[in-house]
C-alpha atoms as a PDB file:
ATOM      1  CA  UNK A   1      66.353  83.087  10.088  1.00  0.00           C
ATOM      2  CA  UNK A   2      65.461  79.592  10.529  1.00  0.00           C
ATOM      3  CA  UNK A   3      67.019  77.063   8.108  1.00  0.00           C
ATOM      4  CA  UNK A   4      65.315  73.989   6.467  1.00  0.00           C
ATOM      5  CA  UNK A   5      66.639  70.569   5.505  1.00  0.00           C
ATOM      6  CA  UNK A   6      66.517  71.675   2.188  1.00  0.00           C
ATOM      7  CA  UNK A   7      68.454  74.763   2.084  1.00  0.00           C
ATOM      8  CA  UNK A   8      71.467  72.189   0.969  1.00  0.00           C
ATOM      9  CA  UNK A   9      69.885  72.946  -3.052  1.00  0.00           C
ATOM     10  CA  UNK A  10      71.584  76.405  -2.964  1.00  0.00           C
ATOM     11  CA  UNK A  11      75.084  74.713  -2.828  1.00  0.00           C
ATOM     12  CA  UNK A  12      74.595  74.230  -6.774  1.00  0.00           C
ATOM     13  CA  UNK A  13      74.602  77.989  -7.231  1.00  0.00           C
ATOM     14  CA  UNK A  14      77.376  78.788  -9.022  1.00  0.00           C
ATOM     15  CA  UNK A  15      79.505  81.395  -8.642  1.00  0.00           C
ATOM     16  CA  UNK A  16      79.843  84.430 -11.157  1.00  0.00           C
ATOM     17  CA  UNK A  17      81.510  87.250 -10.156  1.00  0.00           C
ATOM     18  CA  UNK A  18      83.155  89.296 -13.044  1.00  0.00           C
ATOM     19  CA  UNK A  19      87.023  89.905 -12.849  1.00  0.00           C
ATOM     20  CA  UNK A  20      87.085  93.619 -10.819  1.00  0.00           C
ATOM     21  CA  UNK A  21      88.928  96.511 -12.009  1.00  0.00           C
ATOM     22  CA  UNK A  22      87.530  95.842 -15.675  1.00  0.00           C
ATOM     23  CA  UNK A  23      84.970  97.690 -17.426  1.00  0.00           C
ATOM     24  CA  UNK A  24      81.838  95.801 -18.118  1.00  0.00           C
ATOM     25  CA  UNK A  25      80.124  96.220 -20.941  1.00  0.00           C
ATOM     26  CA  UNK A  26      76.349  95.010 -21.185  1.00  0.00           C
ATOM     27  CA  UNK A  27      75.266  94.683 -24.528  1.00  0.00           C
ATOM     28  CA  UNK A  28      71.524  94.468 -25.319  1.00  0.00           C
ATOM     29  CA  UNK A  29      69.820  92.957 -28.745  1.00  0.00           C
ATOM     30  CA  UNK A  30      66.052  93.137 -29.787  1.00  0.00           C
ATOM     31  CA  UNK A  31      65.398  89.771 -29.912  1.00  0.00           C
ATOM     32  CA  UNK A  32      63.772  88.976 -33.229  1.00  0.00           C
ATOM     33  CA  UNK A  33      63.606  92.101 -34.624  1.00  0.00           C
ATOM     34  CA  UNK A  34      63.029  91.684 -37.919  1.00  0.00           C
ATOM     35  CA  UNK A  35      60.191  90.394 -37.475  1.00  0.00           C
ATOM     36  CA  UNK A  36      58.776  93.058 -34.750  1.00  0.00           C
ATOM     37  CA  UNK A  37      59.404  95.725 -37.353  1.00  0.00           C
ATOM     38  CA  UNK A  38      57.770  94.449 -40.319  1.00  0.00           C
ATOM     39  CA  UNK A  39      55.100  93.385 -38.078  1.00  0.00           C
ATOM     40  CA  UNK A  40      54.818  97.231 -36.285  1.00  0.00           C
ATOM     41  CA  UNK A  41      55.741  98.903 -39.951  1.00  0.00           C
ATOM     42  CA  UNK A  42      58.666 100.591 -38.931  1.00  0.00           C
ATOM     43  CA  UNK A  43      60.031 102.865 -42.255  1.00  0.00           C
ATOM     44  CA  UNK A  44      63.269 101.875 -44.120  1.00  0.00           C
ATOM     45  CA  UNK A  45      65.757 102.131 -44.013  1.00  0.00           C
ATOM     46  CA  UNK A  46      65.752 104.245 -40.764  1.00  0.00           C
ATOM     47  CA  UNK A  47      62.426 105.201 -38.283  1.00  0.00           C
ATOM     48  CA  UNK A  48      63.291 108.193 -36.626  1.00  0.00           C
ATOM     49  CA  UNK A  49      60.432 107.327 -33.908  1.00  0.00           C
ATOM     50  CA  UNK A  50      62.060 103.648 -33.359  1.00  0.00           C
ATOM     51  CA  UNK A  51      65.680 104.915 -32.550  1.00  0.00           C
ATOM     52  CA  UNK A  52      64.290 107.758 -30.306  1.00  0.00           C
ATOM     53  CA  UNK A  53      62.402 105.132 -28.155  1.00  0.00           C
ATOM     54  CA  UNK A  54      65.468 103.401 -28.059  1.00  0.00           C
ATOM     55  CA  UNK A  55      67.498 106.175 -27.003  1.00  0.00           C
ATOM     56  CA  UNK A  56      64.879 107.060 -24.551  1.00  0.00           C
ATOM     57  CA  UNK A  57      64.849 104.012 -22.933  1.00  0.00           C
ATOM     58  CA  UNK A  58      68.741 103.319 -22.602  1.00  0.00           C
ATOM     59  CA  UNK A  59      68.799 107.406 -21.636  1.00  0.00           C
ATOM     60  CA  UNK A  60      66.456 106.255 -18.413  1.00  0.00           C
ATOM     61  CA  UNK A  61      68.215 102.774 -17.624  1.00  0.00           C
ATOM     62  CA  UNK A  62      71.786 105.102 -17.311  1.00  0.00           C
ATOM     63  CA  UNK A  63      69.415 108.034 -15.289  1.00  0.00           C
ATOM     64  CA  UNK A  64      68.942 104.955 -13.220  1.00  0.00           C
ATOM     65  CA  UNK A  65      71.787 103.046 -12.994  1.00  0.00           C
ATOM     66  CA  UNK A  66      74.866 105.301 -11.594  1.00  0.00           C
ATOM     67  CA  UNK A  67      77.570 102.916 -12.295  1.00  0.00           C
ATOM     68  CA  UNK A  68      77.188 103.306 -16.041  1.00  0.00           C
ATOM     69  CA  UNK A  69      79.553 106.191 -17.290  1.00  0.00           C
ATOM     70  CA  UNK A  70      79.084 105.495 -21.185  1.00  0.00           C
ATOM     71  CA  UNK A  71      76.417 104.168 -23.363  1.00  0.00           C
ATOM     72  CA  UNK A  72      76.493 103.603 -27.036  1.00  0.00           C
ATOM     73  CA  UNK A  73      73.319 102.823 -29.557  1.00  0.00           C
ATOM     74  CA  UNK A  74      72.620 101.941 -32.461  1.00  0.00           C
ATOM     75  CA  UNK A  75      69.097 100.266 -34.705  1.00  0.00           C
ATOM     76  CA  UNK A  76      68.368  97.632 -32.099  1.00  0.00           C
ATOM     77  CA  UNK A  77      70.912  97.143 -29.698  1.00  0.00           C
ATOM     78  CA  UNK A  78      72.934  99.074 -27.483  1.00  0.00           C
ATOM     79  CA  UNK A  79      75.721  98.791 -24.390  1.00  0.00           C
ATOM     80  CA  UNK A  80      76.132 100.157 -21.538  1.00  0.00           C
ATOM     81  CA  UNK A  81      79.702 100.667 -19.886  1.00  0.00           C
ATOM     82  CA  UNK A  82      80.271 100.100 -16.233  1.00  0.00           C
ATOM     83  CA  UNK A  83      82.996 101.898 -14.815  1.00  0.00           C
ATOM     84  CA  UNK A  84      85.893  98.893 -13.101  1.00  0.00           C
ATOM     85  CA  UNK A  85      85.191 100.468  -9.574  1.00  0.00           C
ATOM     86  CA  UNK A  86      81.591  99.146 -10.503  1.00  0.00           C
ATOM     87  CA  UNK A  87      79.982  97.238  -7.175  1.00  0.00           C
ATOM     88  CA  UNK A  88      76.592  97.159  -8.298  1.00  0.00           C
ATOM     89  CA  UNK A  89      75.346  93.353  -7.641  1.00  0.00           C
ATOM     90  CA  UNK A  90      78.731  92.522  -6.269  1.00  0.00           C
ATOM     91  CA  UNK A  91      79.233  92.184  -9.756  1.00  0.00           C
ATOM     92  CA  UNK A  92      77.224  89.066 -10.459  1.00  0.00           C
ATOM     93  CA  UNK A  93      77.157  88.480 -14.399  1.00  0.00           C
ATOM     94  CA  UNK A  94      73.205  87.219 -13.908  1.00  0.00           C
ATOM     95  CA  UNK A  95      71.915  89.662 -11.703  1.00  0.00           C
ATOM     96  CA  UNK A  96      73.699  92.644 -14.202  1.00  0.00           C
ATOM     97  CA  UNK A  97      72.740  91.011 -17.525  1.00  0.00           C
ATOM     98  CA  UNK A  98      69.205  90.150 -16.726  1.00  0.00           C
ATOM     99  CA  UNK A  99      68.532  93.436 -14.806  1.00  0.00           C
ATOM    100  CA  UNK A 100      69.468  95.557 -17.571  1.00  0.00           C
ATOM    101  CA  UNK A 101      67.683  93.492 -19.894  1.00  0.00           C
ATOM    102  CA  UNK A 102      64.523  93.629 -17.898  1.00  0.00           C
ATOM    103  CA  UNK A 103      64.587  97.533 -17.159  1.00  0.00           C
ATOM    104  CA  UNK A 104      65.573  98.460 -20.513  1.00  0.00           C
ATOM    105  CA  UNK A 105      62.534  96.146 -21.819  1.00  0.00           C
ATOM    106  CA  UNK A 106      60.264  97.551 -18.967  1.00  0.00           C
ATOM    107  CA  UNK A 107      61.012 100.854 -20.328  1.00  0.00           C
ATOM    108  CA  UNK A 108      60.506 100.495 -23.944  1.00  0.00           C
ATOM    109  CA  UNK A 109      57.438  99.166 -23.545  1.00  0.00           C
ATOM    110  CA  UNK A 110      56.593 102.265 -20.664  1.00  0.00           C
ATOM    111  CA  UNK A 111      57.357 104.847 -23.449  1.00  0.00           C
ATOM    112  CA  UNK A 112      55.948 103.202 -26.900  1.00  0.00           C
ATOM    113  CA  UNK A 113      52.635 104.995 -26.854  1.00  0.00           C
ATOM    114  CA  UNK A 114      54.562 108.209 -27.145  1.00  0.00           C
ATOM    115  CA  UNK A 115      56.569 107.162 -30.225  1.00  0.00           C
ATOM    116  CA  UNK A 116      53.995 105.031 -32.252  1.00  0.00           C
ATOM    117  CA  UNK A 117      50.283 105.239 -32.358  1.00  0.00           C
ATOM    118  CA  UNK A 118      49.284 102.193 -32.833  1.00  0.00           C
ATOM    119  CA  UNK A 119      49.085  99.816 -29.337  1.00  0.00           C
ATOM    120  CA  UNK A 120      51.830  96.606 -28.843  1.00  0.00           C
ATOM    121  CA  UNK A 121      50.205  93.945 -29.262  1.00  0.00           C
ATOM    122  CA  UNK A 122      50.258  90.699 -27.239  1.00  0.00           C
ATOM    123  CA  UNK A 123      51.818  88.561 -30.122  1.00  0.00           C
ATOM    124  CA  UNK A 124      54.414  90.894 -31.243  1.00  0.00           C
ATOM    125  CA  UNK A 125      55.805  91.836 -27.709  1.00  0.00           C
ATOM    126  CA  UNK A 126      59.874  93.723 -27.749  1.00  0.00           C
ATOM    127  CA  UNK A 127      61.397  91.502 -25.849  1.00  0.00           C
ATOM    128  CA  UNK A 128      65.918  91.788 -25.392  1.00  0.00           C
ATOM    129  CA  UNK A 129      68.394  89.823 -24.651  1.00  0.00           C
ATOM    130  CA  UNK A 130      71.939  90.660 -23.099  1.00  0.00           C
ATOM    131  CA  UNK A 131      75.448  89.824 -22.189  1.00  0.00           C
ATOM    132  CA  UNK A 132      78.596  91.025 -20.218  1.00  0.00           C
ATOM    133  CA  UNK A 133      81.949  91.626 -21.302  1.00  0.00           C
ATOM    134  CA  UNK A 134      84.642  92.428 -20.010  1.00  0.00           C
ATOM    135  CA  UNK A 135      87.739  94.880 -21.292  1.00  0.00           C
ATOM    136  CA  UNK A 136      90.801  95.075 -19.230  1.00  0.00           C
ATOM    137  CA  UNK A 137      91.755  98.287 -20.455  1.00  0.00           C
ATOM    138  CA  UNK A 138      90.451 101.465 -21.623  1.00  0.00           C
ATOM    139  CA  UNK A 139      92.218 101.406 -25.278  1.00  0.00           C
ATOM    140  CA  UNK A 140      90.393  97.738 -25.500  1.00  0.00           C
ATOM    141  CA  UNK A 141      86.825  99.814 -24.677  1.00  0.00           C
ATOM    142  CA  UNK A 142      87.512 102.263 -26.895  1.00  0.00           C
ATOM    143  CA  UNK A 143      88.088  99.720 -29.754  1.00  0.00           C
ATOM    144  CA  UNK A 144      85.224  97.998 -28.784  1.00  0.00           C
ATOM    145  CA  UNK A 145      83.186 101.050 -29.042  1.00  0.00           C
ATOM    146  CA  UNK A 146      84.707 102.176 -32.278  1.00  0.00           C
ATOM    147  CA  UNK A 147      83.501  98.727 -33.960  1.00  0.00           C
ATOM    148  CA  UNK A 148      80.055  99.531 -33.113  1.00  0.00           C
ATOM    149  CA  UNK A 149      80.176 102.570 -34.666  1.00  0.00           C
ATOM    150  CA  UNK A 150      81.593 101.240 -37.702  1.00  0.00           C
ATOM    151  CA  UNK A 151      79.327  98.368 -37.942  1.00  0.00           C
ATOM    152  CA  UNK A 152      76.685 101.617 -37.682  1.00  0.00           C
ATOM    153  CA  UNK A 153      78.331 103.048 -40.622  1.00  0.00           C
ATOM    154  CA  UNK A 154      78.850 100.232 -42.714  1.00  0.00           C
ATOM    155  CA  UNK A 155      75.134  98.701 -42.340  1.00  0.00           C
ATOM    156  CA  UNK A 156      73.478 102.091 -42.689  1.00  0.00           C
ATOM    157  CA  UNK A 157      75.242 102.793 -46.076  1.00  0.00           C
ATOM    158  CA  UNK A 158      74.103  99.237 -46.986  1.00  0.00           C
ATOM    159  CA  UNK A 159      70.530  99.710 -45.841  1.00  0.00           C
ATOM    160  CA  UNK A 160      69.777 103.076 -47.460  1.00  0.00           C
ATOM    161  CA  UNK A 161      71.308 101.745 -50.802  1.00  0.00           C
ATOM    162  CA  UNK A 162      69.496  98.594 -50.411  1.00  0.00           C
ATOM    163  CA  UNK A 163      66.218 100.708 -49.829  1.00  0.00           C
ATOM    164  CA  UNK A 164      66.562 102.729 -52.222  1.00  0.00           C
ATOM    165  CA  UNK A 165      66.909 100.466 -54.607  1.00  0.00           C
ATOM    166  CA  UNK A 166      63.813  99.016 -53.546  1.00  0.00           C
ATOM    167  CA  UNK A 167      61.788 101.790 -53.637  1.00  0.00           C
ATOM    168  CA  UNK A 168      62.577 102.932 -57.065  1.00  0.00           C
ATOM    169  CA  UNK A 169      61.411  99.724 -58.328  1.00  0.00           C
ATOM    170  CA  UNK A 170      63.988  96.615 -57.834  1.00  0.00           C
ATOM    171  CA  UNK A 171      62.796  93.241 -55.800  1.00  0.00           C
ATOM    172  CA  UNK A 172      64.959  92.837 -52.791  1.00  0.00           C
ATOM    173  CA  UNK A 173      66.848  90.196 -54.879  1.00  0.00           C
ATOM    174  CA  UNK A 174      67.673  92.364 -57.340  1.00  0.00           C
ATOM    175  CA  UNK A 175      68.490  94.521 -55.061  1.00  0.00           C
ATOM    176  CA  UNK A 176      70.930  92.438 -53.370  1.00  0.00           C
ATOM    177  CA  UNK A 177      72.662  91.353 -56.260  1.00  0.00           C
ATOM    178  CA  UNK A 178      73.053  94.713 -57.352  1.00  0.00           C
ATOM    179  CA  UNK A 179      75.043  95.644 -54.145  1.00  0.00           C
ATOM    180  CA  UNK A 180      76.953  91.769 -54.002  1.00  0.00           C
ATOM    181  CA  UNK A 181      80.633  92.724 -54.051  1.00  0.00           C
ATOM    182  CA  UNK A 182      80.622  96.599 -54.056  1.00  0.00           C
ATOM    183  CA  UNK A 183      82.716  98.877 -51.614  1.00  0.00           C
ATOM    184  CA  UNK A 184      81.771 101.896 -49.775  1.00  0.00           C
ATOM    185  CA  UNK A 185      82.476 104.474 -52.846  1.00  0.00           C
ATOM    186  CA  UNK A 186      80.256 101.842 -54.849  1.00  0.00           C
ATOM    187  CA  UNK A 187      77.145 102.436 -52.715  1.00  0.00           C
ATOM    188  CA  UNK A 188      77.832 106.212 -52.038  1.00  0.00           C
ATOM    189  CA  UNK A 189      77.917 106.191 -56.474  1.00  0.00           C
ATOM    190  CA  UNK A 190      74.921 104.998 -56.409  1.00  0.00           C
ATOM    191  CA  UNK A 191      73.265 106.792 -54.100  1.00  0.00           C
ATOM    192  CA  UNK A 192      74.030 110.217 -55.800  1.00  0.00           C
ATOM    193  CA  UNK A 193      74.097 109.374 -59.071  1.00  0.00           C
ATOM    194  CA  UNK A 194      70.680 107.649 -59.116  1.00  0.00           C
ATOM    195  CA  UNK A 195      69.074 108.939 -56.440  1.00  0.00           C
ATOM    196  CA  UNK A 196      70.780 112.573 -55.882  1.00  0.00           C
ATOM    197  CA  UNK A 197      71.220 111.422 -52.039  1.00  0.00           C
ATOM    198  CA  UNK A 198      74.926 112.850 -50.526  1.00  0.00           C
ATOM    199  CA  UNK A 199      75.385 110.124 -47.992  1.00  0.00           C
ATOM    200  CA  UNK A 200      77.422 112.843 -45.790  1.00  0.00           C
ATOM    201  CA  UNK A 201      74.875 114.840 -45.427  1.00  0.00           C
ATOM    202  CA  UNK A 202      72.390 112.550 -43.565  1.00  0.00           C
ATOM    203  CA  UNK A 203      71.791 113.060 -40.054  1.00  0.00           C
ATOM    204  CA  UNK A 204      74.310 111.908 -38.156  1.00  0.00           C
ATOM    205  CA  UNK A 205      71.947 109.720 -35.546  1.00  0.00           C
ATOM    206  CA  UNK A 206      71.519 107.544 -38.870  1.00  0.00           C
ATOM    207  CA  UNK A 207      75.260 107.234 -39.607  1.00  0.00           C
ATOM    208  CA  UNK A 208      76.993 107.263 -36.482  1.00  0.00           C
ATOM    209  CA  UNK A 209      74.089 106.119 -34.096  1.00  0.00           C
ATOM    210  CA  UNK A 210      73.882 107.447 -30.720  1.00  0.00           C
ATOM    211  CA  UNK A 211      76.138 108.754 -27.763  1.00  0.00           C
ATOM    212  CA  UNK A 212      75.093 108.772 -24.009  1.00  0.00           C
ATOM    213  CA  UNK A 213      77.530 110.038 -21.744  1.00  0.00           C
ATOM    214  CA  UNK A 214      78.170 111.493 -18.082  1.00  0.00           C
ATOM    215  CA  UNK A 215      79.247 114.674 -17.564  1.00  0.00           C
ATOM    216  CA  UNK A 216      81.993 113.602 -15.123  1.00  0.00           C
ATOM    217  CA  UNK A 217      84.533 116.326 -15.823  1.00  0.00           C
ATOM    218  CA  UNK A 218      84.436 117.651 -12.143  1.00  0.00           C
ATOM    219  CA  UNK A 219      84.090 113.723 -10.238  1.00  0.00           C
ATOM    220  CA  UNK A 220      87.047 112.411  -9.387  1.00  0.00           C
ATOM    221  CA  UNK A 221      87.057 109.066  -9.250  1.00  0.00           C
ATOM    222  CA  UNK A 222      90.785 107.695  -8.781  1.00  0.00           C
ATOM    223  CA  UNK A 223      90.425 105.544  -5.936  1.00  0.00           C
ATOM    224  CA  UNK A 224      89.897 101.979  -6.573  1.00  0.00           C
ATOM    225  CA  UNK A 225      86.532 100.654  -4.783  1.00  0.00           C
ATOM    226  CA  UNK A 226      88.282  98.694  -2.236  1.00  0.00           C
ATOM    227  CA  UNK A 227      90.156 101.441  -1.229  1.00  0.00           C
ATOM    228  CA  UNK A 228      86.885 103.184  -0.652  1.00  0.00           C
ATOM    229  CA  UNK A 229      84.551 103.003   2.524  1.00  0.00           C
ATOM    230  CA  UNK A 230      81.107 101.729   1.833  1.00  0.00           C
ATOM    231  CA  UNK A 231      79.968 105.587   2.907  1.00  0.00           C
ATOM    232  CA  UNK A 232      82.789 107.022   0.508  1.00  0.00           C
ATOM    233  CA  UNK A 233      81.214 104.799  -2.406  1.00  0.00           C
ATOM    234  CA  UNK A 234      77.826 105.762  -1.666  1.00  0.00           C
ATOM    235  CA  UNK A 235      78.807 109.640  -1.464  1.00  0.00           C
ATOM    236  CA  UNK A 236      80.976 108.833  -5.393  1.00  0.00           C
ATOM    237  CA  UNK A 237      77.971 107.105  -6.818  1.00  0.00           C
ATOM    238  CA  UNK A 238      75.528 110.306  -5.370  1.00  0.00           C
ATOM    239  CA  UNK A 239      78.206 112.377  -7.684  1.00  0.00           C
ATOM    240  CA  UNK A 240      77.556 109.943 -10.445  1.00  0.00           C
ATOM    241  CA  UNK A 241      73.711 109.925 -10.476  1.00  0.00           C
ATOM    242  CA  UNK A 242      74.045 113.991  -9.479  1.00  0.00           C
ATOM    243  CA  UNK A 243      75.906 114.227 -12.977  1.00  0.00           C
ATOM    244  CA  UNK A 244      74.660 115.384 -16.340  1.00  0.00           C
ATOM    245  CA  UNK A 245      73.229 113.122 -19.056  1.00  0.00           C
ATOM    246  CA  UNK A 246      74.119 114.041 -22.548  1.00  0.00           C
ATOM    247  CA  UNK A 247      73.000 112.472 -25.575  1.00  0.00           C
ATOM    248  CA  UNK A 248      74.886 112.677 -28.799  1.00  0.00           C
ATOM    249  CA  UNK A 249      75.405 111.693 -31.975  1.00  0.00           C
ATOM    250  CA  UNK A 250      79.245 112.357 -32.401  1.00  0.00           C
ATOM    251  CA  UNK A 251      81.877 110.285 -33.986  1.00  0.00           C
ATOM    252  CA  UNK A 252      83.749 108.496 -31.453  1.00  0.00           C
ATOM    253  CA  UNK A 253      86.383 106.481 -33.581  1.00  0.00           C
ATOM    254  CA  UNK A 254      88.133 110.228 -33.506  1.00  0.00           C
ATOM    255  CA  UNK A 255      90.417 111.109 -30.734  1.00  0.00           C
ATOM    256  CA  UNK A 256      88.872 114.024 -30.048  1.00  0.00           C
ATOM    257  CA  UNK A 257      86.120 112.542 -28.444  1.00  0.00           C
ATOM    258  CA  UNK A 258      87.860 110.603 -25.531  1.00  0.00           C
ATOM    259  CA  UNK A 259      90.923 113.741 -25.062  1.00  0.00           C
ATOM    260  CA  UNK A 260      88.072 116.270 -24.770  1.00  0.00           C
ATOM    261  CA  UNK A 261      84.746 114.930 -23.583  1.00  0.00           C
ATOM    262  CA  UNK A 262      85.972 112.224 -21.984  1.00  0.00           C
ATOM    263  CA  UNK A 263      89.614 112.561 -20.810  1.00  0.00           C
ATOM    264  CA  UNK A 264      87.835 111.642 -16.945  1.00  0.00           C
ATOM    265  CA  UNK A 265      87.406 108.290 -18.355  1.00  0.00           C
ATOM    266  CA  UNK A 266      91.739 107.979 -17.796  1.00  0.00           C
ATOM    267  CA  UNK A 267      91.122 108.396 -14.023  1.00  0.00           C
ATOM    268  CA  UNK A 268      88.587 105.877 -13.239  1.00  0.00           C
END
């Protein structure tokens, strides 16, 4: 390829490779969401059709992205785990954050018409943002994914009180103040006493958001990538997209969900 005089410009590229042999966790946010659901009239304190999209959408970005072993969601965000053999950009922390950003988008907007009815609209677009971590071991990702699911927990309960109160008459200030210093029993007192509503028994994609996992149980995976050829890691990632997508709404704080489902997680 023939080279200019001003080719010298890419020298201020920087370089940003992610640490390997770490998961990476890409964590997508709507980016002002609040105002994108009042504006779209999405029902409180849960739309059913709004966290199906969303599930949807993150469901196709791991269909499409092989590298991604784990996926957790939850109102308007979710991440996506890479497993630490992960090669995918030569792990570049800009090409991974904005191309998940940008397909996840791209799909949301792809699959709207068959959630809502009523068009997007130019100035009220969905539009995410994202970011990469990184967790050098796999008790670090599970902790990481067991404070999303309580921050699931704990803003749900909060929501559906909140709502509720709403609804049977209270301004959102009141509402608020009502709620300012109570605990979890305080809220779920509430709820039943004044509203007959048993917390427990709501569906669980409401109160512990949403799973999406690889069936990996039969890929083995225990060679590091640069112990791998580049046809070996192209015949491991043909396992990986090969592999069965489940989506769940499971508790994953419990231990039975990483010594059962995903005890293959240990050997990658």
């Amino acid at each position: 390829m023939a080279k200019s005089r001003f080719e010298y410009v890419r020298e201020f590229e920087r370089s940003d490779e992610l640490l390997r042999n770490t998961w990476i966790v890409i964590r997508l946010d709507g980016r002002g969401f609040h105002k994108f659901t009042a504006f779209y009239d999405f029902a409180k304190p849960n739309d059913r059709r709004a966290l199906d999209l969303m599930n949807e959408a993150a469901r196709r970005v791991v269909e499409g992205m092989a590298d991604v072993v784990l996926a957790y969601g939850q109102s308007d965000e979710y991440s996506f785990v890479l497993q630490p053999a992960c090669a995918l950009f030569d792990r570049r922390e800009s090409k991974l954050v904005s191309t998940f950003a940008s397909t996840f988008t791209a799909w949301y907007v792809f699959l709207w018409p068959q959630y809502f009815d009523r068009p997007l609209e130019p100035t009220h677009l969905p539009t995410f943002d994202s970011r990469a971590v990184l967790y050098p071991s796999l008790a670090n990702l599970r902790d990481y994914m067991s404070w999303r699911q309580a921050d699931c927990h704990i803003n749900n309960l909060y929501n559906t009180t909140f709502w509720s109160l709403v609804q049977s008459g209270l301004t959102p200030h009141d509402a608020e103040q009502r709620l300012m210093g109570t605990v979890s029993a305080d809220k779920n007192e509430i709820l039943f006493s004044q509203f007959g509503i048993n917390y427990n028994r709501l569906d669980e994609i409401y109160r512990k958001g949403t799973v999406i996992v690889r069936n990996l149980e039969h890929v083995d995976r225990a060679e590091p990538a640069e112990a791998l050829s580049k046809r070996q890691a192209e015949r491991a990632l043909k396992k990986l997209r090969a592999a069965r997508i489940d989506v769940l709404h499971v508790d994953i704080i419990d231990e039975a969900f990483w010594t059962g489902r995903c005890a293959w997680l240990q050997r990658l």
